[in-house]
N, C-alpha and C. Protein backbone atom coordinates (compact mmCIF):
# COMPACT_ATOMS: atom_id res chain seq x y z
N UNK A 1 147.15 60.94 149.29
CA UNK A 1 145.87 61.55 149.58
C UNK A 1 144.81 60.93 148.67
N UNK A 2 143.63 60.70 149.14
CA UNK A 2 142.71 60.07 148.16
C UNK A 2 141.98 61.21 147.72
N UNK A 3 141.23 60.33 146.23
CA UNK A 3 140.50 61.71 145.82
C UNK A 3 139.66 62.10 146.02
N UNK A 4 138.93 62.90 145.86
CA UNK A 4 138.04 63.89 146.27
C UNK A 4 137.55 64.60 145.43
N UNK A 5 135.80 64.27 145.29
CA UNK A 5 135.28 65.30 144.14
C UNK A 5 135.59 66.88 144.72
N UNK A 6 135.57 67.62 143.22
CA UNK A 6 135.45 69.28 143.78
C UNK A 6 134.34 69.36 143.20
N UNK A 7 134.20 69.17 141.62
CA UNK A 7 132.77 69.90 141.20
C UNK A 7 132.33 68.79 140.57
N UNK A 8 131.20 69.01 139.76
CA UNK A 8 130.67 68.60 138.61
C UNK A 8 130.08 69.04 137.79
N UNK A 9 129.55 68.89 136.52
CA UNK A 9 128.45 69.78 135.71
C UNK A 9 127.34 68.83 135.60
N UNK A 10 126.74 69.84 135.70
CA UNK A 10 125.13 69.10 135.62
C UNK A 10 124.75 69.94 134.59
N UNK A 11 124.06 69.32 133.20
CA UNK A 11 123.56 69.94 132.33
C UNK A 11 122.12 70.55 132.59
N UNK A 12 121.90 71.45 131.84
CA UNK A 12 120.65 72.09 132.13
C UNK A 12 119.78 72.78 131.11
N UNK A 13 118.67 72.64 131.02
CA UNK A 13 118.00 74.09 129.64
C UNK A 13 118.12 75.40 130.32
N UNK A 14 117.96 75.39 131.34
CA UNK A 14 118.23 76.58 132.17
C UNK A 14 119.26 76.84 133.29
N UNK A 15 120.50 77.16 133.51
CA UNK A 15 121.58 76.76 134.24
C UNK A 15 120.85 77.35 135.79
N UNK A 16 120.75 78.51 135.81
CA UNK A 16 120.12 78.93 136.94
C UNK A 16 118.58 78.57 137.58
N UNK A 17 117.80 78.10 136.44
CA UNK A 17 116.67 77.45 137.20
C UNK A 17 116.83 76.22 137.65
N UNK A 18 117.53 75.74 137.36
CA UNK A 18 117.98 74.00 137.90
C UNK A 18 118.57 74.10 139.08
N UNK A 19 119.94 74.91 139.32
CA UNK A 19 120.31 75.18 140.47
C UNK A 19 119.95 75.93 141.35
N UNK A 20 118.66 76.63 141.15
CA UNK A 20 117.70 77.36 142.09
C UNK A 20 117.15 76.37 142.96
N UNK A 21 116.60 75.31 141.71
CA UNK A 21 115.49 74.35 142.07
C UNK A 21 116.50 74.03 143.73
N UNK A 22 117.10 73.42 143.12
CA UNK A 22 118.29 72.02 143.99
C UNK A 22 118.26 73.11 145.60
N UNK A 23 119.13 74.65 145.24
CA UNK A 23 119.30 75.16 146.28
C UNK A 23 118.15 75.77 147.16
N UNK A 24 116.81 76.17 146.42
CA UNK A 24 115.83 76.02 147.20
C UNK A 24 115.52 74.82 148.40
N UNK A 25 115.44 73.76 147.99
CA UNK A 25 114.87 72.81 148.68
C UNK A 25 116.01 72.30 149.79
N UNK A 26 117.58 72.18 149.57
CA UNK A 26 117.82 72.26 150.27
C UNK A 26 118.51 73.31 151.40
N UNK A 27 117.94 74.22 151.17
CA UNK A 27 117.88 75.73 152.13
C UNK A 27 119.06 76.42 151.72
N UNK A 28 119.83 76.54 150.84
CA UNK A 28 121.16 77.18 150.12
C UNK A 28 121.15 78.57 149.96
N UNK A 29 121.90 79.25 149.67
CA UNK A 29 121.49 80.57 148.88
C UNK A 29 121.75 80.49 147.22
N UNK A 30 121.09 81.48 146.49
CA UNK A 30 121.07 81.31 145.41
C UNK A 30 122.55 80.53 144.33
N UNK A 31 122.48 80.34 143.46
CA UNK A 31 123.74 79.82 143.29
C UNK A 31 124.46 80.99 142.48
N UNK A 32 125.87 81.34 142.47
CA UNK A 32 126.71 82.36 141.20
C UNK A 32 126.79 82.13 139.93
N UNK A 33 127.21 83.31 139.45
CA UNK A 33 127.44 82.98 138.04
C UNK A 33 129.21 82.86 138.46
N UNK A 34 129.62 81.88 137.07
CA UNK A 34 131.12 81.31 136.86
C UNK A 34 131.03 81.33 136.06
N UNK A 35 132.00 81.64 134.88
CA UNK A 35 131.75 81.37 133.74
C UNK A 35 130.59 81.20 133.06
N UNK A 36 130.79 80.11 132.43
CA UNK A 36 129.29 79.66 131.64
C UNK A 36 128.75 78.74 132.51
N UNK A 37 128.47 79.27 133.61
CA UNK A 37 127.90 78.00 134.61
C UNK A 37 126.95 79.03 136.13
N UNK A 38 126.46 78.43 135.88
CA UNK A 38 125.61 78.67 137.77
C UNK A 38 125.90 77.86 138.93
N UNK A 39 126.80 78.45 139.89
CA UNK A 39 127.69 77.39 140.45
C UNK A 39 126.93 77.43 141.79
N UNK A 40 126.42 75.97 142.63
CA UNK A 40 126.02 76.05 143.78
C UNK A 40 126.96 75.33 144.28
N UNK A 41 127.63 76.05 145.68
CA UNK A 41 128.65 75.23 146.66
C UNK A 41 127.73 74.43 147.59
N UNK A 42 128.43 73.32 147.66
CA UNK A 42 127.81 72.13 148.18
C UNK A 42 128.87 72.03 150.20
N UNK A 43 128.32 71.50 150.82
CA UNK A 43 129.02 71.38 152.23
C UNK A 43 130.02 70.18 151.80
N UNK A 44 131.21 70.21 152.35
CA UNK A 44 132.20 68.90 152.01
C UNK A 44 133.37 69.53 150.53
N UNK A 45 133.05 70.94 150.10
CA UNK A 45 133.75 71.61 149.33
C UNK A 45 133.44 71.54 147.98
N UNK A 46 132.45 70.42 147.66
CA UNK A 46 131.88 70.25 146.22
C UNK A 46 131.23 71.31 145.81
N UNK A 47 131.45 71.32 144.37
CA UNK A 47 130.32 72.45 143.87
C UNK A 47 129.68 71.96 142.66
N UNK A 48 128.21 72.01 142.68
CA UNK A 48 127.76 71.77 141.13
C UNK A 48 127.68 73.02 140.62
N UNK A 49 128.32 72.44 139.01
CA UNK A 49 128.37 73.64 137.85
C UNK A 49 127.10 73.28 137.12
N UNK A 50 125.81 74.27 136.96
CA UNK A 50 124.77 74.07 136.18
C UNK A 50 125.33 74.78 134.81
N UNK A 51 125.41 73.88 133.13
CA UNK A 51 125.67 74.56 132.56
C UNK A 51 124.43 74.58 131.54
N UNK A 52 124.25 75.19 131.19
CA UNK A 52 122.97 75.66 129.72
C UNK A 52 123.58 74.47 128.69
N UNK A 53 122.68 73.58 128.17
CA UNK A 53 123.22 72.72 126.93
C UNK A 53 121.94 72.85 125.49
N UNK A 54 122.36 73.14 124.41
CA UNK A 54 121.62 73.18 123.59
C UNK A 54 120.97 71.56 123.16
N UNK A 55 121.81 70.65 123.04
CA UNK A 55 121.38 69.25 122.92
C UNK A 55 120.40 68.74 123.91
N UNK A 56 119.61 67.35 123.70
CA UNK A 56 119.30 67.00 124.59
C UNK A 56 119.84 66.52 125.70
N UNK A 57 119.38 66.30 127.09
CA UNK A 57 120.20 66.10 128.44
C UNK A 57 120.03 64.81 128.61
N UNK A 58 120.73 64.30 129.40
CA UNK A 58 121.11 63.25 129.74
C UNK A 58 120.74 63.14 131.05
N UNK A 59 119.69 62.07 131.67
CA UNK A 59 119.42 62.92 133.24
C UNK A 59 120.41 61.72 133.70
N UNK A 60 120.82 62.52 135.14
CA UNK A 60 122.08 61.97 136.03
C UNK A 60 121.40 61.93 137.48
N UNK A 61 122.01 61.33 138.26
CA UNK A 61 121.17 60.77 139.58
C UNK A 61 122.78 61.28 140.49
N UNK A 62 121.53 62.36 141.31
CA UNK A 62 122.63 62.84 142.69
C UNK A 62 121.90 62.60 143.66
N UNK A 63 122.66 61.88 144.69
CA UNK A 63 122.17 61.78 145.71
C UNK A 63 123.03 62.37 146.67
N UNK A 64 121.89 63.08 148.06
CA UNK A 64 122.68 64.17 148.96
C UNK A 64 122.03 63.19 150.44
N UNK A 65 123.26 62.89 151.21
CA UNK A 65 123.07 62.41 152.59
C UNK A 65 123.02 63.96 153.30
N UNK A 66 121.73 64.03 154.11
CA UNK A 66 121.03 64.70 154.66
C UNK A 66 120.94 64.09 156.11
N UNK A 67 121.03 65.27 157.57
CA UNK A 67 120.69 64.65 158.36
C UNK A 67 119.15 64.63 158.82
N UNK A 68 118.72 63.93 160.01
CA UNK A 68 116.91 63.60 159.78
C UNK A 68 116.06 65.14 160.20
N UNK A 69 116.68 66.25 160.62
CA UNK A 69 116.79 67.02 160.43
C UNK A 69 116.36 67.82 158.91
N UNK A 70 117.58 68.04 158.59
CA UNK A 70 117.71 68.86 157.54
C UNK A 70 116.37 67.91 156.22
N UNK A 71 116.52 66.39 156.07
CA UNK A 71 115.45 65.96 155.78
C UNK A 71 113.97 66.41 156.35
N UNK A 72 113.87 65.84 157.06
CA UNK A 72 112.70 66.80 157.55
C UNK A 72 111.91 68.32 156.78
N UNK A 73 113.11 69.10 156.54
CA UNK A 73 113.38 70.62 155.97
C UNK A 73 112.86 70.29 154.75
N UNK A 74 113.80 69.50 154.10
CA UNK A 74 113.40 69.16 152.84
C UNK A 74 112.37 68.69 152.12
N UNK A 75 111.86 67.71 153.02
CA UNK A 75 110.66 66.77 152.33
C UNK A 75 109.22 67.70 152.90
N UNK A 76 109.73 68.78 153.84
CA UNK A 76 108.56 69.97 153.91
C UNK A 76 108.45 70.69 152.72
N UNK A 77 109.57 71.17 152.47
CA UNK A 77 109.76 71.97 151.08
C UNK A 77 109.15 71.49 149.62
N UNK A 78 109.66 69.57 149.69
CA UNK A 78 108.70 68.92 148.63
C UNK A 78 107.50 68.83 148.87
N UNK A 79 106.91 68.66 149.97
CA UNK A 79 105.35 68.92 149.82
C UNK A 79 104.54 70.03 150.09
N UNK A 80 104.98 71.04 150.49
CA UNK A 80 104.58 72.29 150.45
C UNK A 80 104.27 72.77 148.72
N UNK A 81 105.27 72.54 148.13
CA UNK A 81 105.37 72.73 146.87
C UNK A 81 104.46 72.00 145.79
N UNK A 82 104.27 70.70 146.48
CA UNK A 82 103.54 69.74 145.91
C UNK A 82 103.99 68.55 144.69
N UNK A 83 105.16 68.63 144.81
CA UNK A 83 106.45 68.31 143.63
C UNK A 83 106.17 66.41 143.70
N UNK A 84 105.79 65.50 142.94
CA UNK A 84 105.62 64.29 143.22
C UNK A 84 106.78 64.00 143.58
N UNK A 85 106.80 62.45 144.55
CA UNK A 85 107.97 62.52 144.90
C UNK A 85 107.91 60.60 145.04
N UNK A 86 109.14 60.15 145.15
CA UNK A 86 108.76 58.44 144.47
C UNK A 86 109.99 58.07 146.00
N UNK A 87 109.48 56.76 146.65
CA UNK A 87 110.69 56.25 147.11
C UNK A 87 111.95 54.91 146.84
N UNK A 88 111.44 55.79 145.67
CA UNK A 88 112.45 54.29 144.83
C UNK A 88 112.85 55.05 143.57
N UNK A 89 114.03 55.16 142.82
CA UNK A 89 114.60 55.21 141.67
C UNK A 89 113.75 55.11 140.56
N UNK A 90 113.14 54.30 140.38
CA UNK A 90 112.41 53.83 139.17
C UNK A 90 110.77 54.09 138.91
N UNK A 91 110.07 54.80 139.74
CA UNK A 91 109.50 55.81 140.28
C UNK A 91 108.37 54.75 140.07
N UNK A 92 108.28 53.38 141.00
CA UNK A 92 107.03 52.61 141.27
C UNK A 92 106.16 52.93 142.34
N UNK A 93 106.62 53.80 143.31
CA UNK A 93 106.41 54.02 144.83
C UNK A 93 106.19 55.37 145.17
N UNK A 94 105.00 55.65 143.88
CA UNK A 94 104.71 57.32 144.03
C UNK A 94 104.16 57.76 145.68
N UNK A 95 104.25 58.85 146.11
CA UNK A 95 103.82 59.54 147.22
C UNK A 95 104.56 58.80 148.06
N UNK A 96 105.66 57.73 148.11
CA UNK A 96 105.70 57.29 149.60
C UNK A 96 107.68 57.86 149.73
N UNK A 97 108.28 57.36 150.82
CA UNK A 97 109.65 57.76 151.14
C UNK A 97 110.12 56.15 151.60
N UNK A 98 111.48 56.03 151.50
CA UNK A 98 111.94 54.40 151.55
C UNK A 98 112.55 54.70 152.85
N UNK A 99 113.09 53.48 153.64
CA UNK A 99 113.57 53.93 155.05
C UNK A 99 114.58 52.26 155.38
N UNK A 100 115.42 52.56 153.85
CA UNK A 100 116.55 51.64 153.89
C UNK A 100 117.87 52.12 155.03
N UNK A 101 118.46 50.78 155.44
CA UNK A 101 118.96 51.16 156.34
C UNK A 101 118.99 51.71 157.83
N UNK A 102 117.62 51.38 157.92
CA UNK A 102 117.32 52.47 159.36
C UNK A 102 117.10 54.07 158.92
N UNK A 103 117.29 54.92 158.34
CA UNK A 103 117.35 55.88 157.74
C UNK A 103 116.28 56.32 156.88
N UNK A 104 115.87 57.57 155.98
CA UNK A 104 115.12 57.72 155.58
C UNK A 104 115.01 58.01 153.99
N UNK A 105 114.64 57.63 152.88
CA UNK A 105 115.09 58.79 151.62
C UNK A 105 113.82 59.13 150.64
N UNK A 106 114.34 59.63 150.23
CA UNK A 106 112.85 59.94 149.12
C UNK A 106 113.73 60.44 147.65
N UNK A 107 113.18 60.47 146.63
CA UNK A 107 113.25 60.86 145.14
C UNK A 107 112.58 61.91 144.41
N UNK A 108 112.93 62.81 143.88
CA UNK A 108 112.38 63.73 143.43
C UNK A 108 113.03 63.70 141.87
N UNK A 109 112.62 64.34 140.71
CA UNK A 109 112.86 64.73 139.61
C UNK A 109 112.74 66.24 139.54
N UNK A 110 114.27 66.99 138.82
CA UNK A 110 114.17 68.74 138.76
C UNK A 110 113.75 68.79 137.46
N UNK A 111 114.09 69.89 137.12
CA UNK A 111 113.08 70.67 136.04
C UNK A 111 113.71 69.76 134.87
N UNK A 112 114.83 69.64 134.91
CA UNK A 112 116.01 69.23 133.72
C UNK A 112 115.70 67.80 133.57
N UNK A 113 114.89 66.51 134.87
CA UNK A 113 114.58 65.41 134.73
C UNK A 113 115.78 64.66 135.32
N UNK A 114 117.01 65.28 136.21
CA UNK A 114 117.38 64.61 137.07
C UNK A 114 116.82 63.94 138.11
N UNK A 115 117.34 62.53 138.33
CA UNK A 115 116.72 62.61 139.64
C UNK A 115 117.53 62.83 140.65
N UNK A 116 117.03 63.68 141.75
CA UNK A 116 117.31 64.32 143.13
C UNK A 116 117.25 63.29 143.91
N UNK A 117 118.27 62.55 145.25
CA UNK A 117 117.89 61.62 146.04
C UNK A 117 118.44 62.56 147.27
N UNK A 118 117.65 61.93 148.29
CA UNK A 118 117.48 62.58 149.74
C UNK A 118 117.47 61.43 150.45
N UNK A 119 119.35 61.10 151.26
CA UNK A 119 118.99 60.24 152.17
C UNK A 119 119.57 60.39 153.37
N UNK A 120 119.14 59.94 154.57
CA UNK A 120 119.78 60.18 155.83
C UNK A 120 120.54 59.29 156.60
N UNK A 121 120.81 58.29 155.69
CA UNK A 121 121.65 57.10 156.25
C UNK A 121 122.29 56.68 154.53
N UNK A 122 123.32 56.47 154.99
CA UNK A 122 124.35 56.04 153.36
C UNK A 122 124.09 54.55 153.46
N UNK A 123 123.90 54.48 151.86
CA UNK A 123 123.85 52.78 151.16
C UNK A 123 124.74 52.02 151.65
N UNK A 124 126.27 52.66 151.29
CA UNK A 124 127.07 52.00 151.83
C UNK A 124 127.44 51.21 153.01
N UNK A 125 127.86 49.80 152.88
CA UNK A 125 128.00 48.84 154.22
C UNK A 125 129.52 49.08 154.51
N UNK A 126 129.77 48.21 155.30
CA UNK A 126 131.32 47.95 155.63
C UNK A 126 131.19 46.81 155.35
């Protein structure tokens, strides 16, 4: 059997405002408490663990394949909100969305300074 993420931790100053952020935008319900963690279940069985870290964070880059749809949802949610949003990683390509692949994505940064990626077609080739 190959492997298969289940969870991850994503550090946070705030475990539950980070994973609010994430599950807001993409239409979730709030996330639980677990332990020392704020756990949002992800579709595909993953779950991120938001945990509270006293040190500084380390920002980490998740990216969520979205269909053009549920994008759609999303990138309403980022501009409703008004949240800058970059279509590139390295955040040269403020206000715009990239449309690698035939597909669509955009970049966002959460409260914690992750960056959030939103795409509707995967990087990956064959």
């Amino acid at each position: 059997m190959p492997a298969r993420l289940d969870h991850t931790i994503v550090h946070s100053r705030d475990r539950f405002a980070g994973a609010r952020f994430l599950a807001e935008l993409i239409g979730e319900p709030d996330p639980k408490p677990f332990g020392p963690f704020a756990s949002l279940p992800l579709a595909g069985g993953v779950t991120l663990d938001y945990l509270d870290v006293r040190a500084g964070i380390t920002p980490q880059h998740l990216a969520f394949l979205v269909s053009e749809d549920e994008f759609d949802e999303i990138f309403g949610r980022i501009t409703e909100r008004e949240l800058p949003y970059w279509a590139d990683p390295m955040h040269d390509k403020p206000q715009q969305i990239n449309h690698h692949f035939g597909g669509r994505g955009v970049y966002i940064d959460d409260p914690d300074g992750h960056s959030i990626e939103f795409i509707t077609h995967t990087y990956v080739t064959d």
